[in-house]
PDB file of N, CA and C in Angstrom:
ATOM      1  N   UNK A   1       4.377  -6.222  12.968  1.00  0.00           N
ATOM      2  CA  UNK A   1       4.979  -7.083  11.980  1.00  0.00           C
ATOM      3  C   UNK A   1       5.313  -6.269  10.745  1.00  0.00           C
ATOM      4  N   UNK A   2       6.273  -6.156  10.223  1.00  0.00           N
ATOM      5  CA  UNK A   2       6.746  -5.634   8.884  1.00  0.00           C
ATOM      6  C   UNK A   2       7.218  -6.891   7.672  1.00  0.00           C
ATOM      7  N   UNK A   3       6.546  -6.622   6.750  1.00  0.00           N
ATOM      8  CA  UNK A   3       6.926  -7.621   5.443  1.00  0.00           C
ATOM      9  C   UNK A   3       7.013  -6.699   4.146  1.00  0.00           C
ATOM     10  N   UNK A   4       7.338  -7.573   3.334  1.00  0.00           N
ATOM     11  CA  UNK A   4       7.454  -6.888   2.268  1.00  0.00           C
ATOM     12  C   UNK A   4       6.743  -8.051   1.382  1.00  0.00           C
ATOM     13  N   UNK A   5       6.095  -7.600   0.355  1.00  0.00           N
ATOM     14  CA  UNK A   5       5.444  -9.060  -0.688  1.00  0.00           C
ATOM     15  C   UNK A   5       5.128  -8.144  -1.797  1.00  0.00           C
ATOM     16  N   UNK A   6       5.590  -9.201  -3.038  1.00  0.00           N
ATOM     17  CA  UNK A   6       6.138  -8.885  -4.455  1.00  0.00           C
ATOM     18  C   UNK A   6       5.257  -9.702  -5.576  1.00  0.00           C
ATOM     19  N   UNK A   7       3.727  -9.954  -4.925  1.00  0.00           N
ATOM     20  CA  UNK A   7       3.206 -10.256  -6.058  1.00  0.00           C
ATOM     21  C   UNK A   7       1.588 -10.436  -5.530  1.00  0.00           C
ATOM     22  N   UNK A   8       0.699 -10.305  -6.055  1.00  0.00           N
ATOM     23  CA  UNK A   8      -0.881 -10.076  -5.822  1.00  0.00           C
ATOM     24  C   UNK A   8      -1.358 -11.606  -4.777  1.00  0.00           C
ATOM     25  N   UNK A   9      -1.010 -12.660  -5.692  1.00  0.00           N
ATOM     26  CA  UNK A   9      -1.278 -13.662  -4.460  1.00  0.00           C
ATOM     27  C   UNK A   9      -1.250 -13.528  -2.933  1.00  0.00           C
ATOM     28  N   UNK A  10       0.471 -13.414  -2.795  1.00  0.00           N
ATOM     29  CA  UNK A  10       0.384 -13.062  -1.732  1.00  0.00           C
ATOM     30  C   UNK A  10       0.051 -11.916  -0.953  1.00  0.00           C
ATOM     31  N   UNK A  11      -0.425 -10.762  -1.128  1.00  0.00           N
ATOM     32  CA  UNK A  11      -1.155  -9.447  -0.806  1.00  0.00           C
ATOM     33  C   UNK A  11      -2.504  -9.986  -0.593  1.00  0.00           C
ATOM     34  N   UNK A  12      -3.221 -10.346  -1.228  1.00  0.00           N
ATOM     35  CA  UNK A  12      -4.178 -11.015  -0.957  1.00  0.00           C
ATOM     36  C   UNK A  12      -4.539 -11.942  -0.013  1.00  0.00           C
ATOM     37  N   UNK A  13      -3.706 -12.620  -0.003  1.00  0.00           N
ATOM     38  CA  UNK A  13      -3.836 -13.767   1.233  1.00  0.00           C
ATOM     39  C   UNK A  13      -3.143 -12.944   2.550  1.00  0.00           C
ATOM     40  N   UNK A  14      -2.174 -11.650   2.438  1.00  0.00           N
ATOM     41  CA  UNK A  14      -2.094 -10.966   3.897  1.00  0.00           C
ATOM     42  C   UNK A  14      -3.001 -10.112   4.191  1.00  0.00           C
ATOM     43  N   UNK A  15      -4.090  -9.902   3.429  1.00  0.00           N
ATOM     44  CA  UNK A  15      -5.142  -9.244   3.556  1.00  0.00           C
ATOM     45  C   UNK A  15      -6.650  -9.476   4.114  1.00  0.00           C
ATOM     46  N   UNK A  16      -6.426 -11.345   3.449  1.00  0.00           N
ATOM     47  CA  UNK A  16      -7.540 -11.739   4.222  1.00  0.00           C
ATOM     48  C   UNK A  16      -6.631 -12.393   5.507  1.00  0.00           C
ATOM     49  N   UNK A  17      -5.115 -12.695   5.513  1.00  0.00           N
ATOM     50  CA  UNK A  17      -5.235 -13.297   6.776  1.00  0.00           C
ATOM     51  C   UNK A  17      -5.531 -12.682   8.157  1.00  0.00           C
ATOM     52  N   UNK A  18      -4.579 -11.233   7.805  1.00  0.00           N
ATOM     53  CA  UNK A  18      -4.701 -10.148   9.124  1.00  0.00           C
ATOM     54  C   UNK A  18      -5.444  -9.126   8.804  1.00  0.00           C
ATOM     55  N   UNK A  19      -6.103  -8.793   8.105  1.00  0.00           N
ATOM     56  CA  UNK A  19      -7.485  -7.980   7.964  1.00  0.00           C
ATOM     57  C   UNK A  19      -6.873  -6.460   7.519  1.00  0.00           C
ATOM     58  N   UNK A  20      -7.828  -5.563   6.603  1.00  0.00           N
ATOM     59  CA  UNK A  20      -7.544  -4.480   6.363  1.00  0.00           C
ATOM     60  C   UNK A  20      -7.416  -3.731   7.185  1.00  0.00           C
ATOM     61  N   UNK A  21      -7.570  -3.441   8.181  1.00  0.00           N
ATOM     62  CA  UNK A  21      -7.701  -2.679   9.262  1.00  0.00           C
ATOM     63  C   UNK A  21      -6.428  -2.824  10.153  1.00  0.00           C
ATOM     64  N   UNK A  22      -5.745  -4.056   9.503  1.00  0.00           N
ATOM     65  CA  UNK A  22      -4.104  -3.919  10.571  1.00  0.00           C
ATOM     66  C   UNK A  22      -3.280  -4.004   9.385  1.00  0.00           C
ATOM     67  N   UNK A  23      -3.409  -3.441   8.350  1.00  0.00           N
ATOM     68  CA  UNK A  23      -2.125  -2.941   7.265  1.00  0.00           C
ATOM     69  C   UNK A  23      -2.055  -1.923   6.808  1.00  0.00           C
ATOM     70  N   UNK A  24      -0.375  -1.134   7.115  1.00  0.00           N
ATOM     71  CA  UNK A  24      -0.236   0.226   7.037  1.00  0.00           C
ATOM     72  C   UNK A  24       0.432   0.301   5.432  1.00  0.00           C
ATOM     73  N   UNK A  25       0.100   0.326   4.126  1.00  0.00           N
ATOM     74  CA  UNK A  25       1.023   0.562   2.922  1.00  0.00           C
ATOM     75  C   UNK A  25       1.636   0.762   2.490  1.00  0.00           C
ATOM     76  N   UNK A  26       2.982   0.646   2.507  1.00  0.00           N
ATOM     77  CA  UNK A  26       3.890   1.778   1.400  1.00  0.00           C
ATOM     78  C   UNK A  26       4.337   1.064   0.086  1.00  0.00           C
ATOM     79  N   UNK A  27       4.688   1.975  -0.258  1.00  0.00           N
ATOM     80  CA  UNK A  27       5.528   1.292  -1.871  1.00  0.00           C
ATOM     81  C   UNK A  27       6.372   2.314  -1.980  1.00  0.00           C
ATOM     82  N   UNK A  28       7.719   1.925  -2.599  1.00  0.00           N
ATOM     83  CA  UNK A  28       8.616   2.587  -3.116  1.00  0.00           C
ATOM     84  C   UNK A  28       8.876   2.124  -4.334  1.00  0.00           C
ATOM     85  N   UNK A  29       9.346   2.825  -5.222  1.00  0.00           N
ATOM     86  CA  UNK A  29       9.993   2.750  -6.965  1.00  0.00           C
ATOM     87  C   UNK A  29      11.309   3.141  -6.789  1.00  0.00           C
ATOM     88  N   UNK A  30      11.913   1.289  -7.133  1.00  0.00           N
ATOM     89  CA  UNK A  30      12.755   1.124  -7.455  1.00  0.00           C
ATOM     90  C   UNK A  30      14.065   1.892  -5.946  1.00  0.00           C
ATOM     91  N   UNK A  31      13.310   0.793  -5.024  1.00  0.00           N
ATOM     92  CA  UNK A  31      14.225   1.412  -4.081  1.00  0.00           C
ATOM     93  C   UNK A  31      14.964  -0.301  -3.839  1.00  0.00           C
ATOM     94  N   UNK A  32      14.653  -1.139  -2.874  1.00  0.00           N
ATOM     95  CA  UNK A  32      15.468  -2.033  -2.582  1.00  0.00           C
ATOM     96  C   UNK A  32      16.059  -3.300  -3.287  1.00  0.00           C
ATOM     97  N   UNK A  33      14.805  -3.141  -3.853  1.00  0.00           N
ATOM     98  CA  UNK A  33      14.841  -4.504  -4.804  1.00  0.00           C
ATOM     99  C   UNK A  33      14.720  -4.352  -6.806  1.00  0.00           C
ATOM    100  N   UNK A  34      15.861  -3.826  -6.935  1.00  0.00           N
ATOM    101  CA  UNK A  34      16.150  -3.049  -8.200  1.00  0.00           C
ATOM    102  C   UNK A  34      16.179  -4.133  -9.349  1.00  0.00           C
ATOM    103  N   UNK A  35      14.780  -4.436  -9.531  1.00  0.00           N
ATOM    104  CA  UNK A  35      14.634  -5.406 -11.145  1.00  0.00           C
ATOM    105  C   UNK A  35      13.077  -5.782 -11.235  1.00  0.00           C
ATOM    106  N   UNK A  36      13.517  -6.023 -12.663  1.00  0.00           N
ATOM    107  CA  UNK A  36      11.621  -6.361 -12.879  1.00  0.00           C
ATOM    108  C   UNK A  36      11.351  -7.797 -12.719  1.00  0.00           C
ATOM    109  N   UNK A  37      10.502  -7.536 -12.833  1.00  0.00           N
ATOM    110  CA  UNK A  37       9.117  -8.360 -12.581  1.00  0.00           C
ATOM    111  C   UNK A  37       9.386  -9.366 -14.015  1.00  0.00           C
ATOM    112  N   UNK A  38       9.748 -10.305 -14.479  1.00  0.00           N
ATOM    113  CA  UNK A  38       9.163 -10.867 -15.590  1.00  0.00           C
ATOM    114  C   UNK A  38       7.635 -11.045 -15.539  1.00  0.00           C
ATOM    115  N   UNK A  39       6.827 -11.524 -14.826  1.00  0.00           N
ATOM    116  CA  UNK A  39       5.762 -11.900 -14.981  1.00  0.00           C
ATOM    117  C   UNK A  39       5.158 -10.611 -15.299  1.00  0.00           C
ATOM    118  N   UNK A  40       5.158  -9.753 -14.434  1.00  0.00           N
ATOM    119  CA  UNK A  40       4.406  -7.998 -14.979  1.00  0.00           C
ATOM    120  C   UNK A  40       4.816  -7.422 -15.514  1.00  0.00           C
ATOM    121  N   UNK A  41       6.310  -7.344 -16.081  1.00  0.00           N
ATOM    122  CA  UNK A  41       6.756  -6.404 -16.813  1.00  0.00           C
ATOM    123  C   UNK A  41       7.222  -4.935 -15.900  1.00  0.00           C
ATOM    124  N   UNK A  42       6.853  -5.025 -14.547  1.00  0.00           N
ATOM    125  CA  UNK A  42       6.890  -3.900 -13.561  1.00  0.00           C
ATOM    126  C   UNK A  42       7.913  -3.587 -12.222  1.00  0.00           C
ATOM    127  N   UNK A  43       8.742  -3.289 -12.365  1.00  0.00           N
ATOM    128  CA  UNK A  43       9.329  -2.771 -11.139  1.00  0.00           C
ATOM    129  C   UNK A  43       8.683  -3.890  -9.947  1.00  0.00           C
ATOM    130  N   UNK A  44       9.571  -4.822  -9.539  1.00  0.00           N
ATOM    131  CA  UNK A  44       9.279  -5.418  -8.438  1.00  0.00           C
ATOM    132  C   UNK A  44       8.922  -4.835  -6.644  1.00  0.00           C
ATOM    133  N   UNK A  45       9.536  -3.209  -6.723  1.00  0.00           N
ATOM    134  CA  UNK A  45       9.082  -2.432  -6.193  1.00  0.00           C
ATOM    135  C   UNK A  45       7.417  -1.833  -5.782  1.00  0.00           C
ATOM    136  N   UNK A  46       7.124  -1.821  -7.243  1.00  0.00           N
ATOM    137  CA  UNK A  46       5.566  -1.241  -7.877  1.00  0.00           C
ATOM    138  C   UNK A  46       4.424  -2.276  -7.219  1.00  0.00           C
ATOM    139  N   UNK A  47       4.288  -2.215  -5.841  1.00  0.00           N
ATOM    140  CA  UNK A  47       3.506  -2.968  -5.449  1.00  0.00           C
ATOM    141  C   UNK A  47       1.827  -2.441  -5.649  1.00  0.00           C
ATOM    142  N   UNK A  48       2.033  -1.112  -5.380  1.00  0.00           N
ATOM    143  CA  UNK A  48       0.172  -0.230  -5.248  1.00  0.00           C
ATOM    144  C   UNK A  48      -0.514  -1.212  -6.330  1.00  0.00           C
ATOM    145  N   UNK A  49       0.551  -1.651  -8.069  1.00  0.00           N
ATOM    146  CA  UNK A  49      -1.114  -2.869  -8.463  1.00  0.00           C
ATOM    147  C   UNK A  49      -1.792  -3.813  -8.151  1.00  0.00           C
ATOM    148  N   UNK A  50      -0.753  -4.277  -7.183  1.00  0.00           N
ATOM    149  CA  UNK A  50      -1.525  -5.378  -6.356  1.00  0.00           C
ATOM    150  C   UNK A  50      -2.601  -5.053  -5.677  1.00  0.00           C
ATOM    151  N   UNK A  51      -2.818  -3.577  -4.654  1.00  0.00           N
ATOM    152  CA  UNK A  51      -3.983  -3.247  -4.073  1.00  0.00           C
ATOM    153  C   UNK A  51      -5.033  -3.268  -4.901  1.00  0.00           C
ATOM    154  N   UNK A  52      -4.367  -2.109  -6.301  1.00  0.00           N
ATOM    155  CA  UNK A  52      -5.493  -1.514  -7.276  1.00  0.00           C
ATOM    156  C   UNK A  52      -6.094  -2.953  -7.478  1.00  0.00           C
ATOM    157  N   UNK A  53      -5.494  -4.007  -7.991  1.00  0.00           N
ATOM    158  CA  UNK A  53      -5.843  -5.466  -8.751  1.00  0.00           C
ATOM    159  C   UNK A  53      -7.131  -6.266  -7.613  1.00  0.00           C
ATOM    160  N   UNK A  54      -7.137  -5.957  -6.606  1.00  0.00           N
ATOM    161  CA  UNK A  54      -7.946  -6.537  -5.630  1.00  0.00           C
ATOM    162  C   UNK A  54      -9.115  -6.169  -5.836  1.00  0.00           C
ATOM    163  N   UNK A  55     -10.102  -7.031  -6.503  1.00  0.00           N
ATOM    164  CA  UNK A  55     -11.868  -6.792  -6.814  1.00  0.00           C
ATOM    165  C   UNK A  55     -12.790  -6.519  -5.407  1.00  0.00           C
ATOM    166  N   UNK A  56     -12.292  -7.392  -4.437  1.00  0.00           N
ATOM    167  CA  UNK A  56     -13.213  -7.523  -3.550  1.00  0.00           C
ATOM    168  C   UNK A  56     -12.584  -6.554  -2.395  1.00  0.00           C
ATOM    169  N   UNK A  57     -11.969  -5.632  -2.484  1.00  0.00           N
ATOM    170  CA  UNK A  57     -11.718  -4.400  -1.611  1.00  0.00           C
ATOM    171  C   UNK A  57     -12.545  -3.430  -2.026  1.00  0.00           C
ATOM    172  N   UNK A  58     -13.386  -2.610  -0.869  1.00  0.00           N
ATOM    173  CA  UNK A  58     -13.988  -1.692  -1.221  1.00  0.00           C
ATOM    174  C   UNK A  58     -13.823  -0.059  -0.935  1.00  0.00           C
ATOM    175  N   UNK A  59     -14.044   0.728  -1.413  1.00  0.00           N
ATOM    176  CA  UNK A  59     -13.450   2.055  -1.693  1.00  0.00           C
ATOM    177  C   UNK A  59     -12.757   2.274   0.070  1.00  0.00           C
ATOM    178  N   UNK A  60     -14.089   2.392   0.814  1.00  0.00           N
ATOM    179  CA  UNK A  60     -13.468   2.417   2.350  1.00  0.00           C
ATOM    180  C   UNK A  60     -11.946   1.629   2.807  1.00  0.00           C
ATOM    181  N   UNK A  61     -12.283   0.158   2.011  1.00  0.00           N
ATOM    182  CA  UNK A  61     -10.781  -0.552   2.303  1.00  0.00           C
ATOM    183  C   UNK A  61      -9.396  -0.065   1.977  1.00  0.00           C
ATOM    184  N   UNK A  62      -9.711   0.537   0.710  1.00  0.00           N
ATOM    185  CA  UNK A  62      -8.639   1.468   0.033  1.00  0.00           C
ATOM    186  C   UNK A  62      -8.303   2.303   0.485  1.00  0.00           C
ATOM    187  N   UNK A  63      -9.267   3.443   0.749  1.00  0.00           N
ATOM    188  CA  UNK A  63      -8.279   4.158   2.131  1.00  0.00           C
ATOM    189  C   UNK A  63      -8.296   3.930   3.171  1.00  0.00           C
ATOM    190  N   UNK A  64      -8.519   3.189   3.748  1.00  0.00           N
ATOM    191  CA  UNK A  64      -7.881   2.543   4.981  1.00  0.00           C
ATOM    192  C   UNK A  64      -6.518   1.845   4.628  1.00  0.00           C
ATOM    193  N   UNK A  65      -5.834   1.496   3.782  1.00  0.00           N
ATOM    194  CA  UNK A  65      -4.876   1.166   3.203  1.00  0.00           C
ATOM    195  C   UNK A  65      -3.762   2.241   2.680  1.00  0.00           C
ATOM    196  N   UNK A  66      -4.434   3.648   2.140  1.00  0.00           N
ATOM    197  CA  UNK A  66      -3.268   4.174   1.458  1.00  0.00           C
ATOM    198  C   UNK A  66      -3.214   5.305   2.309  1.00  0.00           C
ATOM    199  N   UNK A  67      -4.602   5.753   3.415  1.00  0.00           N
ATOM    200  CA  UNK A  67      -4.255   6.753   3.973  1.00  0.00           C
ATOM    201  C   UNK A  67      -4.701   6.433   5.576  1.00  0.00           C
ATOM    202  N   UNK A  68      -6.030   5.610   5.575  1.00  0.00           N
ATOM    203  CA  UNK A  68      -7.006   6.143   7.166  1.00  0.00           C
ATOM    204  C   UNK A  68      -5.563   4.802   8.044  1.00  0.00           C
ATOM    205  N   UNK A  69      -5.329   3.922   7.815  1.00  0.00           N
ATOM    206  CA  UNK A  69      -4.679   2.670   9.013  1.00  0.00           C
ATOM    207  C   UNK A  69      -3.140   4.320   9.285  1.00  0.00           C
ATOM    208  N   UNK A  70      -2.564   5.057   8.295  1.00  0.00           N
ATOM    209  CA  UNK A  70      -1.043   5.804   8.509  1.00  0.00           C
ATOM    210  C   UNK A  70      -2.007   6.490  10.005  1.00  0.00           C
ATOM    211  N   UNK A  71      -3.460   7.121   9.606  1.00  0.00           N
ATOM    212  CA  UNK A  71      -3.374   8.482  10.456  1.00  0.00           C
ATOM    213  C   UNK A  71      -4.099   7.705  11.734  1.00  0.00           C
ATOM    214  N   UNK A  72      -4.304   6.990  11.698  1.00  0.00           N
ATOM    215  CA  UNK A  72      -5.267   6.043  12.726  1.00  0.00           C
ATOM    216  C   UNK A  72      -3.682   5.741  13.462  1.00  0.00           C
ATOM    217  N   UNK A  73      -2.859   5.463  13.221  1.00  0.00           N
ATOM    218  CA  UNK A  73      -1.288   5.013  13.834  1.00  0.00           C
ATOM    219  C   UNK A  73      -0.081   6.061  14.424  1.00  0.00           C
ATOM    220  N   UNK A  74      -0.470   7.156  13.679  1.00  0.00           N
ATOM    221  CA  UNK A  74       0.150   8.510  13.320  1.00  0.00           C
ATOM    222  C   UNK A  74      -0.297   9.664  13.358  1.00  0.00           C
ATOM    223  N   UNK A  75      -1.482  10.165  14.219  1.00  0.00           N
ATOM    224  CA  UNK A  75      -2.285  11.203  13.683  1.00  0.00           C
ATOM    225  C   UNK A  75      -1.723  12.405  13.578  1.00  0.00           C
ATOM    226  N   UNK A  76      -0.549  12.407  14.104  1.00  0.00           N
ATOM    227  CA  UNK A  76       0.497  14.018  13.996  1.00  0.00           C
ATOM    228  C   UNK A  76       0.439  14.142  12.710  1.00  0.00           C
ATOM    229  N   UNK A  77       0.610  12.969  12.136  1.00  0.00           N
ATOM    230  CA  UNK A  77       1.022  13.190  10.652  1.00  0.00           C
ATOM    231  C   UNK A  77       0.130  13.925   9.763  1.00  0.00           C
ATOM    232  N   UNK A  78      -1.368  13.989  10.449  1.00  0.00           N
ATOM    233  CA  UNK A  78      -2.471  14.591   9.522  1.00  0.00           C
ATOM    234  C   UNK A  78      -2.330  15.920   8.804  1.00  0.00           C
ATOM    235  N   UNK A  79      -1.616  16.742   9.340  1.00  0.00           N
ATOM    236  CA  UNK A  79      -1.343  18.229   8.987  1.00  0.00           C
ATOM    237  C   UNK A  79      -0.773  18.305   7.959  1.00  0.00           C
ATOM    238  N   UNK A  80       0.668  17.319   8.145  1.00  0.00           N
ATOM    239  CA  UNK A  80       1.271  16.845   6.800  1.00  0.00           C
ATOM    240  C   UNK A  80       0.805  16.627   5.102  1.00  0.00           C
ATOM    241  N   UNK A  81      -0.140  15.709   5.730  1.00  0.00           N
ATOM    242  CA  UNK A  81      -0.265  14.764   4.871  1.00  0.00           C
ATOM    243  C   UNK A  81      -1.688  15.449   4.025  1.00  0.00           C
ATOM    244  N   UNK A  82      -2.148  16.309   4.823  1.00  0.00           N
ATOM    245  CA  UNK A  82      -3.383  17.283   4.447  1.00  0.00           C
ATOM    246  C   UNK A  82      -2.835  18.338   3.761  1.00  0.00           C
ATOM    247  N   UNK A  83      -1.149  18.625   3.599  1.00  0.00           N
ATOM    248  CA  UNK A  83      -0.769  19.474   2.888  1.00  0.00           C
ATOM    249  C   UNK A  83      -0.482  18.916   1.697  1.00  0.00           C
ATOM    250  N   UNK A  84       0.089  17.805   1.544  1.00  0.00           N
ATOM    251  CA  UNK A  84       0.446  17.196   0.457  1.00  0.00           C
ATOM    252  C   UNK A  84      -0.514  17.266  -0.291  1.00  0.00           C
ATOM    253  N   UNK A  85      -1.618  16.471   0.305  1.00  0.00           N
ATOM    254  CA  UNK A  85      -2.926  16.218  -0.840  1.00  0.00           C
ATOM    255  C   UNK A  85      -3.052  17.925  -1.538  1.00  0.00           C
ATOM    256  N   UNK A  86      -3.330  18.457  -0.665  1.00  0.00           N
ATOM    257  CA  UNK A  86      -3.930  19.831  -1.074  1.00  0.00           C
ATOM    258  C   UNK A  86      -2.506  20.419  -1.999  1.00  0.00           C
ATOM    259  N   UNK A  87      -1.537  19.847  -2.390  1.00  0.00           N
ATOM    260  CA  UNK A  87      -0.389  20.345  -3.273  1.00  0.00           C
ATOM    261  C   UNK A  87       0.272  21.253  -2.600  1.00  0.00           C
ATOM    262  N   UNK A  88       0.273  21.423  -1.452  1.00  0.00           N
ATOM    263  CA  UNK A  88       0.952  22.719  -0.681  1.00  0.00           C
ATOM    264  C   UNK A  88       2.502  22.136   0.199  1.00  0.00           C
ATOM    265  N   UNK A  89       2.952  21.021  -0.080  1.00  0.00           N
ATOM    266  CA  UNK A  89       3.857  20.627   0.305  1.00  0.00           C
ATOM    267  C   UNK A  89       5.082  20.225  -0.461  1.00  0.00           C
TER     268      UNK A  89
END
């Protein structure tokens, strides 16, 4: 399933509906949906505050969200993505 959602409510409620463990993350700035947010003041794009904003996610959930669900789906990608972190990419 692929969605896109543009505000913390609903992130939240796709989080408890289909569980952390079956959502892969991305966010882009200011790619499809080019305008702000009145309510945040933020790039309707700028989704990652919605994760950050979530109290009851815990550190493990978080990366399982921004990195462990990509390499758990993708593991080629690890080499990659082990370069990036490390600034070598």
């Amino acid at each position: 399933m692929y969605t896109e959602i543009y505000n913390q409510a609903a992130t939240e409620f796709m989080l408890k509906t289909i569980g952390v463990d079956n959502v892969l993350f991305a966010s882009e700035m200011i790619g499809g949906v080019q305008a702000i947010d009145p309510d945040t003041g933020r790039w309707y794009d700028d989704t990652k505050p919605y994760i950050d904003g979530i109290d009851w996610l815990t550190e493990d959930d978080r990366y399982k969200l921004f990195h462990g669900n990509v390499l758990r789906a993708y593991p080629r990608a690890k080499p990659y993505i082990e370069k990036i972190e490390a600034g070598k990419a």
